[in-house]
Protein backbone atom coordinates (compact mmCIF):
# COMPACT_ATOMS: atom_id res chain seq x y z
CA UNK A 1 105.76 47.51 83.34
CA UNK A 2 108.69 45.25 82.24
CA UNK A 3 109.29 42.37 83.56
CA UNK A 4 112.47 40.67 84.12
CA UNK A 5 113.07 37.19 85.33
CA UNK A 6 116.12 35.32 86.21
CA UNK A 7 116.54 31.85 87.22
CA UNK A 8 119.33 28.97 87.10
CA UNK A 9 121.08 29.74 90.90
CA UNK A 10 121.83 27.30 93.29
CA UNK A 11 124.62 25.83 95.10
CA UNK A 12 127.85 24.68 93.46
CA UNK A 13 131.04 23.09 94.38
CA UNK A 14 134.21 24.80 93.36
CA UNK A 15 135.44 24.31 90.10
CA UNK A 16 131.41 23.83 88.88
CA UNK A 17 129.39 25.53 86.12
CA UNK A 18 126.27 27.49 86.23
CA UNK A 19 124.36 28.85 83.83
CA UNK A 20 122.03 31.93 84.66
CA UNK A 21 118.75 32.53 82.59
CA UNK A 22 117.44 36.12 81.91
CA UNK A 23 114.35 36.17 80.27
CA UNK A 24 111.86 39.62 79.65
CA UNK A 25 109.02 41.13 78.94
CA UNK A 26 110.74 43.79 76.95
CA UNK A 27 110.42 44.57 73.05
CA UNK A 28 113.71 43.31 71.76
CA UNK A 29 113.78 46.46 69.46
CA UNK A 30 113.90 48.40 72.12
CA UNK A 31 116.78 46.16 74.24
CA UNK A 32 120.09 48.50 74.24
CA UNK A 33 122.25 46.82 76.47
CA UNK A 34 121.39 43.47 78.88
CA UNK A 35 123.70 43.28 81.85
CA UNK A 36 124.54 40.84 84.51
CA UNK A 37 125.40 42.13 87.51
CA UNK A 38 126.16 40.84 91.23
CA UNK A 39 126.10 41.44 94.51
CA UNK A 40 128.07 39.33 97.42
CA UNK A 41 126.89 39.95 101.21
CA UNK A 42 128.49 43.38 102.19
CA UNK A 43 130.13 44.78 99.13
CA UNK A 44 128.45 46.70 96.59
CA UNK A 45 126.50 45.46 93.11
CA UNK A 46 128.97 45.11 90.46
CA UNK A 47 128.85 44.85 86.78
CA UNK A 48 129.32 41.03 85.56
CA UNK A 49 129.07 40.87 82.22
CA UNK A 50 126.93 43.09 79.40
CA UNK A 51 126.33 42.50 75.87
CA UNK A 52 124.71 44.77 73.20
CA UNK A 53 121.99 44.52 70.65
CA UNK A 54 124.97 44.26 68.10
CA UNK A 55 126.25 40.89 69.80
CA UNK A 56 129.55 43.15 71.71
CA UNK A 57 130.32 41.87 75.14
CA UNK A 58 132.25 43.27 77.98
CA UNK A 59 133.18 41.28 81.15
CA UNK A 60 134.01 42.19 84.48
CA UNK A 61 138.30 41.35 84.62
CA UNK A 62 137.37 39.06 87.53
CA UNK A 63 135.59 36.55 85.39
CA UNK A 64 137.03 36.79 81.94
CA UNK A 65 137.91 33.11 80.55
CA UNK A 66 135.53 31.71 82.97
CA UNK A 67 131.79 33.26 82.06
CA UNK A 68 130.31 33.95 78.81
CA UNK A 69 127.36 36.11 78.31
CA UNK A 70 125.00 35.58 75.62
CA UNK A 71 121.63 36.74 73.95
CA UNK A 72 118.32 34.38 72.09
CA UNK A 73 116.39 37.89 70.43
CA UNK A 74 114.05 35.13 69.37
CA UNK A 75 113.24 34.66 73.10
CA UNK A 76 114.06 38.06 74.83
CA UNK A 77 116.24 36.36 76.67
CA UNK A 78 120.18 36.42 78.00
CA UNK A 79 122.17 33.62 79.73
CA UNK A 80 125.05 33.68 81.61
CA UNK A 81 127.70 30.34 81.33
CA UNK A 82 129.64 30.50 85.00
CA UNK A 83 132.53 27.89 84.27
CA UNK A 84 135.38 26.96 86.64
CA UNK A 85 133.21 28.97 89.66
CA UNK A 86 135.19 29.91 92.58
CA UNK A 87 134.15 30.91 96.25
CA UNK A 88 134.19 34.77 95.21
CA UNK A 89 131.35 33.98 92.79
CA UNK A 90 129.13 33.58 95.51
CA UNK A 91 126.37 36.43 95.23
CA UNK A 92 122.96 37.44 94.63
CA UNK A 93 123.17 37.61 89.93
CA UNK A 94 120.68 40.23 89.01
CA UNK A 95 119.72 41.13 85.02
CA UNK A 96 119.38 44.55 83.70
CA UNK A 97 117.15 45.64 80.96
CA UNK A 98 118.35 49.22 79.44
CA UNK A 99 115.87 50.32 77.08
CA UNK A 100 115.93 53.15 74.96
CA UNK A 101 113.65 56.42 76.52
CA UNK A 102 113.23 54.32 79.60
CA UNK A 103 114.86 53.59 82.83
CA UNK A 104 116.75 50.31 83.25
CA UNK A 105 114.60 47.25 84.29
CA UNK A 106 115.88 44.92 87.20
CA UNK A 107 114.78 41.25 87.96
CA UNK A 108 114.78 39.82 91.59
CA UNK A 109 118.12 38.19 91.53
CA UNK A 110 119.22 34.19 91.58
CA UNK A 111 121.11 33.45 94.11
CA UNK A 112 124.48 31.45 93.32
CA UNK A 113 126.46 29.52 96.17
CA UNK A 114 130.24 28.25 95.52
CA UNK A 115 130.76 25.83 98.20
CA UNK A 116 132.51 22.50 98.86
């Protein structure tokens, strides 16, 4: 079973930066997509940020200019730089893993607090 871990949450003050860690168990050759999604008490998980095995990223209009997404293949691994955070940010960050012939892998989620 894959495994997918997150880490780097914690409690920020407006205007802060973050950066979110994504490491897995997953062949790398067999990565398609790794996504960053979120989830803020009530509302529904939304997509964050994705980027491919090519190196193409897509970002959620909500934080464009403020994260960047990014891959290490050498370490199966994806971060996530959270720059000029706001109170919306607040949420539970949660990686995907979308492998080719399998279902998509989830970690447990980081939690990430904006808050003066």
């Amino acid at each position: 079973q894959v495994q997918v871990v997150e880490s780097g949450g914690g409690l920020v003050q407006p205007g802060g930066s973050l950066r979110l860690s994504c490491v897995t168990s997953a062949s790398i050759f067999s990565i398609t997509t790794m996504d960053w999604y979120r989830q803020a008490p009530g509302k529904q998980r939304e997509l964050v940020a994705s980027i491919t095995s090519g190196g193409s990223t897509n970002y959620a209009d909500s934080v464009k200019g403020r994260f960047t997404i990014g891959r290490d293949n050498t370490k199966n691994a994806m971060y996530l730089q959270m720059n000029s955070l706001k109170p919306e940010d607040t949420a539970d960050y949660y990686c995907q893993i979308a492998q080719r012939n399998a279902f998509p892998s989830w970690g447990q989620g980081t939690q990430v607090t904006v808050s003066s």
